[in-house]
PDB file of N, CA and C in Angstrom:
ATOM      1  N   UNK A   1      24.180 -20.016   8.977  1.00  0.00           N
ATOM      2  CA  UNK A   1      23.337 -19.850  10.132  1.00  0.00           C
ATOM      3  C   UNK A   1      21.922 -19.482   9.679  1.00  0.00           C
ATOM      4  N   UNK A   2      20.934 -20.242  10.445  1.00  0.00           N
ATOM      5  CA  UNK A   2      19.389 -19.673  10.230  1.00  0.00           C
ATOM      6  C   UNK A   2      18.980 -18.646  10.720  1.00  0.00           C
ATOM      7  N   UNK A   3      18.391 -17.384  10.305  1.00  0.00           N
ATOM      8  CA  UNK A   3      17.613 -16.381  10.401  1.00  0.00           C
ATOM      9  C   UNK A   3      16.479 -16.904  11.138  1.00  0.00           C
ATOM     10  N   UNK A   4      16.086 -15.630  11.982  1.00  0.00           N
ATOM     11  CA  UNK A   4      15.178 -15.879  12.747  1.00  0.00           C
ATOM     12  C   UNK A   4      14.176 -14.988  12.463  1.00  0.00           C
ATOM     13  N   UNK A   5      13.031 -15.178  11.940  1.00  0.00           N
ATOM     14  CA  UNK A   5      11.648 -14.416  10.769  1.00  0.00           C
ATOM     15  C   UNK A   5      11.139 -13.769  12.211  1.00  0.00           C
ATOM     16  N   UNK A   6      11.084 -12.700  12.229  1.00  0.00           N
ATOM     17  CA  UNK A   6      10.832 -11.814  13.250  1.00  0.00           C
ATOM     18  C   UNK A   6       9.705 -10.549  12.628  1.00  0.00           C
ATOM     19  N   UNK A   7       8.663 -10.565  13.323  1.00  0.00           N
ATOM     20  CA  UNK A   7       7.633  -9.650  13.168  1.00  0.00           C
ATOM     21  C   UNK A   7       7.336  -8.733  13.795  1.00  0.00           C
ATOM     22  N   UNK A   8       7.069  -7.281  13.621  1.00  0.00           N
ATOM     23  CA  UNK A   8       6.578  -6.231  14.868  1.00  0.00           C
ATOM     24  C   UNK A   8       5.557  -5.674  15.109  1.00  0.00           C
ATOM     25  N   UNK A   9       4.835  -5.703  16.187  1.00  0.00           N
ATOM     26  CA  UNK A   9       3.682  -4.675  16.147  1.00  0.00           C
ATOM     27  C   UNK A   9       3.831  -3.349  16.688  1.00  0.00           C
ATOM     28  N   UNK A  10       3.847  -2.426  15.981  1.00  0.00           N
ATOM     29  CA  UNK A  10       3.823  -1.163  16.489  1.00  0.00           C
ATOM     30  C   UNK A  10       4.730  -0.457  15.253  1.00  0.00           C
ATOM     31  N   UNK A  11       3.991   0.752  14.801  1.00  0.00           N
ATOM     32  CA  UNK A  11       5.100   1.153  13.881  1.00  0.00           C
ATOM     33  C   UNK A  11       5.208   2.651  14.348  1.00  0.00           C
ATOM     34  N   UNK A  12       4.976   3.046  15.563  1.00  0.00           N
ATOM     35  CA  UNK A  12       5.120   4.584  16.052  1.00  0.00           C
ATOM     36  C   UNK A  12       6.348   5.091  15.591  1.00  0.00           C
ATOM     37  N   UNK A  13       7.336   6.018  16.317  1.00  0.00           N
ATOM     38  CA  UNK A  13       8.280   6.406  16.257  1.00  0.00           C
ATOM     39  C   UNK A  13       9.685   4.933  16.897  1.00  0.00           C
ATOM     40  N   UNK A  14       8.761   4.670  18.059  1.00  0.00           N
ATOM     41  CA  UNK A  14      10.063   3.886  18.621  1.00  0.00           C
ATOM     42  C   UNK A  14       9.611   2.203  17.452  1.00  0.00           C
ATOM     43  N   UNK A  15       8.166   2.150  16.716  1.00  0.00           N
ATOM     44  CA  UNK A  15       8.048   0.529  16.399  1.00  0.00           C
ATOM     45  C   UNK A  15       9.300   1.086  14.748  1.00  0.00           C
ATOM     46  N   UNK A  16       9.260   1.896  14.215  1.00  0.00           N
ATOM     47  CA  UNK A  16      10.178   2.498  13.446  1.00  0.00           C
ATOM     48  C   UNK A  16      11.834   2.000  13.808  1.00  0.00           C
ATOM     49  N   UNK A  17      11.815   2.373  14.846  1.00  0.00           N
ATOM     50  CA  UNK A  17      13.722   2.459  15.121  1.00  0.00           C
ATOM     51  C   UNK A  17      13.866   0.637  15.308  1.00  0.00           C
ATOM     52  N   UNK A  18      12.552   0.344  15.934  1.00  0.00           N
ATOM     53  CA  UNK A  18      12.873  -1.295  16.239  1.00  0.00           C
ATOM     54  C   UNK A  18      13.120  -2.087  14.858  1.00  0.00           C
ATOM     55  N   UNK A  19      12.217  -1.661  13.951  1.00  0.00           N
ATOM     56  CA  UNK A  19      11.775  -2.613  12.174  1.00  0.00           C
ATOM     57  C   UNK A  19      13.371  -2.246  11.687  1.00  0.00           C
ATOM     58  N   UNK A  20      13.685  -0.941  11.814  1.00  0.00           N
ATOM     59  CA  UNK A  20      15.087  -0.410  11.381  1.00  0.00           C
ATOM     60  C   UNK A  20      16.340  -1.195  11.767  1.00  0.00           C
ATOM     61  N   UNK A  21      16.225  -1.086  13.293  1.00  0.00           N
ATOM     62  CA  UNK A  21      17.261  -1.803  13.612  1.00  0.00           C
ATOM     63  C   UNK A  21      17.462  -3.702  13.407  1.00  0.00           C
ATOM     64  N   UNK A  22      16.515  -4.333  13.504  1.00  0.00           N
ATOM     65  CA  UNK A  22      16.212  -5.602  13.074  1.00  0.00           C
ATOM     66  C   UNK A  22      16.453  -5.460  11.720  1.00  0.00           C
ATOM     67  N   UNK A  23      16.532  -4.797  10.500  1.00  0.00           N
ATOM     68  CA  UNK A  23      16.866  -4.996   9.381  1.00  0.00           C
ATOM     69  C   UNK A  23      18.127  -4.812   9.144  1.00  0.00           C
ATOM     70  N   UNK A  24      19.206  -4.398  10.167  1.00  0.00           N
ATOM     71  CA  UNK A  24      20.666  -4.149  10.053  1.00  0.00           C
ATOM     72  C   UNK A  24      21.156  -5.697  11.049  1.00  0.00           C
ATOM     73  N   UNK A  25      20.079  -6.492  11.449  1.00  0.00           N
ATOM     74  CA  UNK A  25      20.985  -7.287  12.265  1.00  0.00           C
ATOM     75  C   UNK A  25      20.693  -9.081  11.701  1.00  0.00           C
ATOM     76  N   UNK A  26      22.013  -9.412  10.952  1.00  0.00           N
ATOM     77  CA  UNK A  26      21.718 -10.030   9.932  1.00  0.00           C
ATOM     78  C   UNK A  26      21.038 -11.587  10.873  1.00  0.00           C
ATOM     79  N   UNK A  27      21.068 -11.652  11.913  1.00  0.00           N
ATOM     80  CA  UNK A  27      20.499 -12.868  12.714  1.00  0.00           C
ATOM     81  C   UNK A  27      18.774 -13.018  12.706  1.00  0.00           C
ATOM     82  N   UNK A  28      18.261 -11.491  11.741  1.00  0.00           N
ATOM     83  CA  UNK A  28      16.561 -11.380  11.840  1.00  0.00           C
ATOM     84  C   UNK A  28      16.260 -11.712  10.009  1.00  0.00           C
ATOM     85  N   UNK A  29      15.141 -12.016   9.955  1.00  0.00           N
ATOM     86  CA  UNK A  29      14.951 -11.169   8.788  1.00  0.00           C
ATOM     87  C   UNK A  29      13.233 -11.037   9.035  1.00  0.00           C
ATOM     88  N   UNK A  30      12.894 -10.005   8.919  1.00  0.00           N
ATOM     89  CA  UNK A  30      12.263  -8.804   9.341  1.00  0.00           C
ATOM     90  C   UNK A  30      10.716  -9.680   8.514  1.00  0.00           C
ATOM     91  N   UNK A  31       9.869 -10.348   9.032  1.00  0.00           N
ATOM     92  CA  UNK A  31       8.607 -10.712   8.270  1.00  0.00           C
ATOM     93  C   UNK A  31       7.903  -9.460   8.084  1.00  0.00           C
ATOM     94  N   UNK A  32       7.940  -8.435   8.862  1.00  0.00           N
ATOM     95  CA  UNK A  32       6.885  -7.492   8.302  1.00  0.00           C
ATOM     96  C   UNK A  32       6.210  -6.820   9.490  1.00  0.00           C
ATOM     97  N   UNK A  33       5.496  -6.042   9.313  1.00  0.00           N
ATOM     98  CA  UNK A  33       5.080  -5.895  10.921  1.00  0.00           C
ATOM     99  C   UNK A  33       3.397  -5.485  10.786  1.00  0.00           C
ATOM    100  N   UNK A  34       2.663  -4.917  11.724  1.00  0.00           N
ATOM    101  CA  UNK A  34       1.354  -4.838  11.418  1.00  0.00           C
ATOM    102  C   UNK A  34       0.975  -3.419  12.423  1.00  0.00           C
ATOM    103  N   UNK A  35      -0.087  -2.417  11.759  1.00  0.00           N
ATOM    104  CA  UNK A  35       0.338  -0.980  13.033  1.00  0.00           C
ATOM    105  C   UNK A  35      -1.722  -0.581  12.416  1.00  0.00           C
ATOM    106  N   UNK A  36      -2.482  -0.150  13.787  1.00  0.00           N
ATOM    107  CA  UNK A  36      -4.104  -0.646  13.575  1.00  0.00           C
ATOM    108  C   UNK A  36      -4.089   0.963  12.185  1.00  0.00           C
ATOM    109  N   UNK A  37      -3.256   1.858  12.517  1.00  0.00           N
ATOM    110  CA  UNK A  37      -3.449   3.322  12.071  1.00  0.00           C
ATOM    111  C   UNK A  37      -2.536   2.659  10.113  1.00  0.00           C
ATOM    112  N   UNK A  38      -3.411   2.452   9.266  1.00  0.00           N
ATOM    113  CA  UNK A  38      -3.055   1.855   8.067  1.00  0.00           C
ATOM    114  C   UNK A  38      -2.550   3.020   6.930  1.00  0.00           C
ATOM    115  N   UNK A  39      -2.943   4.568   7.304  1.00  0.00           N
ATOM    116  CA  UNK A  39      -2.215   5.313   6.459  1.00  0.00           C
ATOM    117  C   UNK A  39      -0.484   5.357   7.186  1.00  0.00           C
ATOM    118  N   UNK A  40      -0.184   5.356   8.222  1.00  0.00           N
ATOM    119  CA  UNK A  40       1.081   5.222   8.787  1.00  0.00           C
ATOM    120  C   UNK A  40       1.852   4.072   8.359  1.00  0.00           C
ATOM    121  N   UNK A  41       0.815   3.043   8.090  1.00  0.00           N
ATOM    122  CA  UNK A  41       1.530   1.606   7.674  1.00  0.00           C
ATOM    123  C   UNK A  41       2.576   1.548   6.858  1.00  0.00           C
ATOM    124  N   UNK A  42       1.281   2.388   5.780  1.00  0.00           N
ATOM    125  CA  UNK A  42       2.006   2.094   4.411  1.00  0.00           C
ATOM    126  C   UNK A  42       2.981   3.041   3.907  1.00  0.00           C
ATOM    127  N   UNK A  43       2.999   4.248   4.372  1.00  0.00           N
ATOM    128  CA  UNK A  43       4.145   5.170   4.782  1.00  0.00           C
ATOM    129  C   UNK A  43       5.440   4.696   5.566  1.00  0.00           C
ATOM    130  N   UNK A  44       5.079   3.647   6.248  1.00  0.00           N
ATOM    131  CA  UNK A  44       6.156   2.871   7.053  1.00  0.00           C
ATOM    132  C   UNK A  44       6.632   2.091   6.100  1.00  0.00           C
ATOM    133  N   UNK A  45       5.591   1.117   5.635  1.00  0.00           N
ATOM    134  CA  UNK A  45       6.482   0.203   4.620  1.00  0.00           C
ATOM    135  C   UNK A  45       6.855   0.693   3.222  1.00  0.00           C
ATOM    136  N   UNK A  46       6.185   1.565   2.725  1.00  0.00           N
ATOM    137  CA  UNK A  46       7.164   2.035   1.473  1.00  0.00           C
ATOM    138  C   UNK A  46       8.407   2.371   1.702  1.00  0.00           C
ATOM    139  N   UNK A  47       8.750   3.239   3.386  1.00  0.00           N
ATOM    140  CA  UNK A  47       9.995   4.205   3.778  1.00  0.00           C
ATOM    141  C   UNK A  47      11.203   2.934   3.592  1.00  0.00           C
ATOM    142  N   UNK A  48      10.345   1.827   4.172  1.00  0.00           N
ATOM    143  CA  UNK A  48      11.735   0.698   4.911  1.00  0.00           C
ATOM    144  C   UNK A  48      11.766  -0.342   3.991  1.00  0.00           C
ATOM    145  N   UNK A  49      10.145  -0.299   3.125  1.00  0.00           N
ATOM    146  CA  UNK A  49      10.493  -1.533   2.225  1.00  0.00           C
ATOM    147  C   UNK A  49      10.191  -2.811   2.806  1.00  0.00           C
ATOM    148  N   UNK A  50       9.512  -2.741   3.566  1.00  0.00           N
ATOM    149  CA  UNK A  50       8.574  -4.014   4.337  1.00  0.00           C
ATOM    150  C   UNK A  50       7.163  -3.989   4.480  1.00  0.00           C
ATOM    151  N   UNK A  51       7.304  -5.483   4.220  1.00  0.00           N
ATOM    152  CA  UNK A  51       5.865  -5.804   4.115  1.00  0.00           C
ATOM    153  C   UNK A  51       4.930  -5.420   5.230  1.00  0.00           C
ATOM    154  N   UNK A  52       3.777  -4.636   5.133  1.00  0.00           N
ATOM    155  CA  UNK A  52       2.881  -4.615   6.514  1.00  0.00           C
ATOM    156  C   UNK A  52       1.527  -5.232   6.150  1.00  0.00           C
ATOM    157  N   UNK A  53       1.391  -5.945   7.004  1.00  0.00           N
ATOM    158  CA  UNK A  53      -0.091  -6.798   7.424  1.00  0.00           C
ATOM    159  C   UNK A  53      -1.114  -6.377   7.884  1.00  0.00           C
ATOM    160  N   UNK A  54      -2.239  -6.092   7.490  1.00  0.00           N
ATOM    161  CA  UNK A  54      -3.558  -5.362   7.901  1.00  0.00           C
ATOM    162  C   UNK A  54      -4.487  -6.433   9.149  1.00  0.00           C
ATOM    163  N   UNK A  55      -3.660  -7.557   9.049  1.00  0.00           N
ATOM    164  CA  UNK A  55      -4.495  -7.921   9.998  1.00  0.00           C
ATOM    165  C   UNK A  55      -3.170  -8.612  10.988  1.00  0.00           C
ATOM    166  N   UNK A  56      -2.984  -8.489  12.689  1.00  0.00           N
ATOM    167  CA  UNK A  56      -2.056  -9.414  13.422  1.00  0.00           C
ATOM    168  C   UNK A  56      -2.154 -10.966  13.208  1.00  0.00           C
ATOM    169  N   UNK A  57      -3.001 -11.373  13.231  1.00  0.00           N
ATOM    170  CA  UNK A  57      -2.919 -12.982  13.070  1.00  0.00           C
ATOM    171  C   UNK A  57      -1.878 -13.035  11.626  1.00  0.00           C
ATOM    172  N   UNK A  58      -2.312 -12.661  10.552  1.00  0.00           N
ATOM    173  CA  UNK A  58      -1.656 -12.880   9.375  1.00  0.00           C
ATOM    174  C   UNK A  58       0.398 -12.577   9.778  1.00  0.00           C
ATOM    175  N   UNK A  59       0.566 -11.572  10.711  1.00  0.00           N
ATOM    176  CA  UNK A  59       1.760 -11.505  11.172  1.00  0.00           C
ATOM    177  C   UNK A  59       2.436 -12.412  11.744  1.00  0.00           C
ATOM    178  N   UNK A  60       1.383 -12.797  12.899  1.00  0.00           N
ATOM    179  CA  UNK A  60       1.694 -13.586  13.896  1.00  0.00           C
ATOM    180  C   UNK A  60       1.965 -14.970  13.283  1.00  0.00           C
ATOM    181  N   UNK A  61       1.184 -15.700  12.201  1.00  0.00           N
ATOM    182  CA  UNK A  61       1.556 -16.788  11.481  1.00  0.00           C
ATOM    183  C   UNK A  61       2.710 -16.626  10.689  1.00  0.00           C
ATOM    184  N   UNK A  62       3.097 -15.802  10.415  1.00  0.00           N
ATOM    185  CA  UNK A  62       4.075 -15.857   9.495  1.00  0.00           C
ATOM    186  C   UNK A  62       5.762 -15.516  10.588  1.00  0.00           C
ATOM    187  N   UNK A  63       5.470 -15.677  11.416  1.00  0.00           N
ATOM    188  CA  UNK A  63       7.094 -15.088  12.187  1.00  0.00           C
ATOM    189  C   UNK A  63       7.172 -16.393  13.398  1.00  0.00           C
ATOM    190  N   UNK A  64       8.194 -16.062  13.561  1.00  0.00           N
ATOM    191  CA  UNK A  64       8.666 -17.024  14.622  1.00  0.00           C
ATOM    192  C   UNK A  64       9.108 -16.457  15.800  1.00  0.00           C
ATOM    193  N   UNK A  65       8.970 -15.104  15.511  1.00  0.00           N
ATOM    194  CA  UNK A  65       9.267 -14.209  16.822  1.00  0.00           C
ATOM    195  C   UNK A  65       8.633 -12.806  16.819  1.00  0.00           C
ATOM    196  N   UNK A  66       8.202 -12.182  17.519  1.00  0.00           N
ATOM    197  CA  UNK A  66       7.459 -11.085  17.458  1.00  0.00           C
ATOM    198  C   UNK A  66       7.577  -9.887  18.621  1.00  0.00           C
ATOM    199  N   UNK A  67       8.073  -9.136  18.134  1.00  0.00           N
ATOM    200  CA  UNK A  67       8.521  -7.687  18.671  1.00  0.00           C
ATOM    201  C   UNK A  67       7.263  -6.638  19.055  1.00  0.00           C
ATOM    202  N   UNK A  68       7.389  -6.703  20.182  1.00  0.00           N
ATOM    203  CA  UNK A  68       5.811  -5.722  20.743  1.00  0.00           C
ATOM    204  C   UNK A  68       6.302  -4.537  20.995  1.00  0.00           C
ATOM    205  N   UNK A  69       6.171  -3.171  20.116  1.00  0.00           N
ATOM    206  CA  UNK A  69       6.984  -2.125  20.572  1.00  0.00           C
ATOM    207  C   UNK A  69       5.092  -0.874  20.972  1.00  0.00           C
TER     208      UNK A  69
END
């Protein structure tokens, strides 16, 4: 079955539980997400191990689906 490249914007507390839970659900695989506050980013993506994007377009091209939390 094909994965569906799924991207998020928002990495607050709840864009957190969303990137989390999309990485346990093997039907996603998680492109990365993009959050405007960039010291949180990268604290986000070292924690989870995903890629984050400094700019949305660069997200938005790369996913096929996109999670607005």
């Amino acid at each position: 079955m094909r994965k569906i490249k799924i991207g998020v914007i928002g990495a607050g507390a709840y864009g957190v539980r969303h990137i989390s839970t999309l990485l346990s659900i093997s039907e996603f695989e998680v492109a990365g997400f993009y959050d405007t506050d960039e010291k949180r980013a990268k604290e986000v993506a070292n924690s989870l191990q995903v890629k984050w994007f400094s700019h949305m377009e660069g997200l938005i091209e790369d996913s096929e689906a996109i999670d607005i939390v």
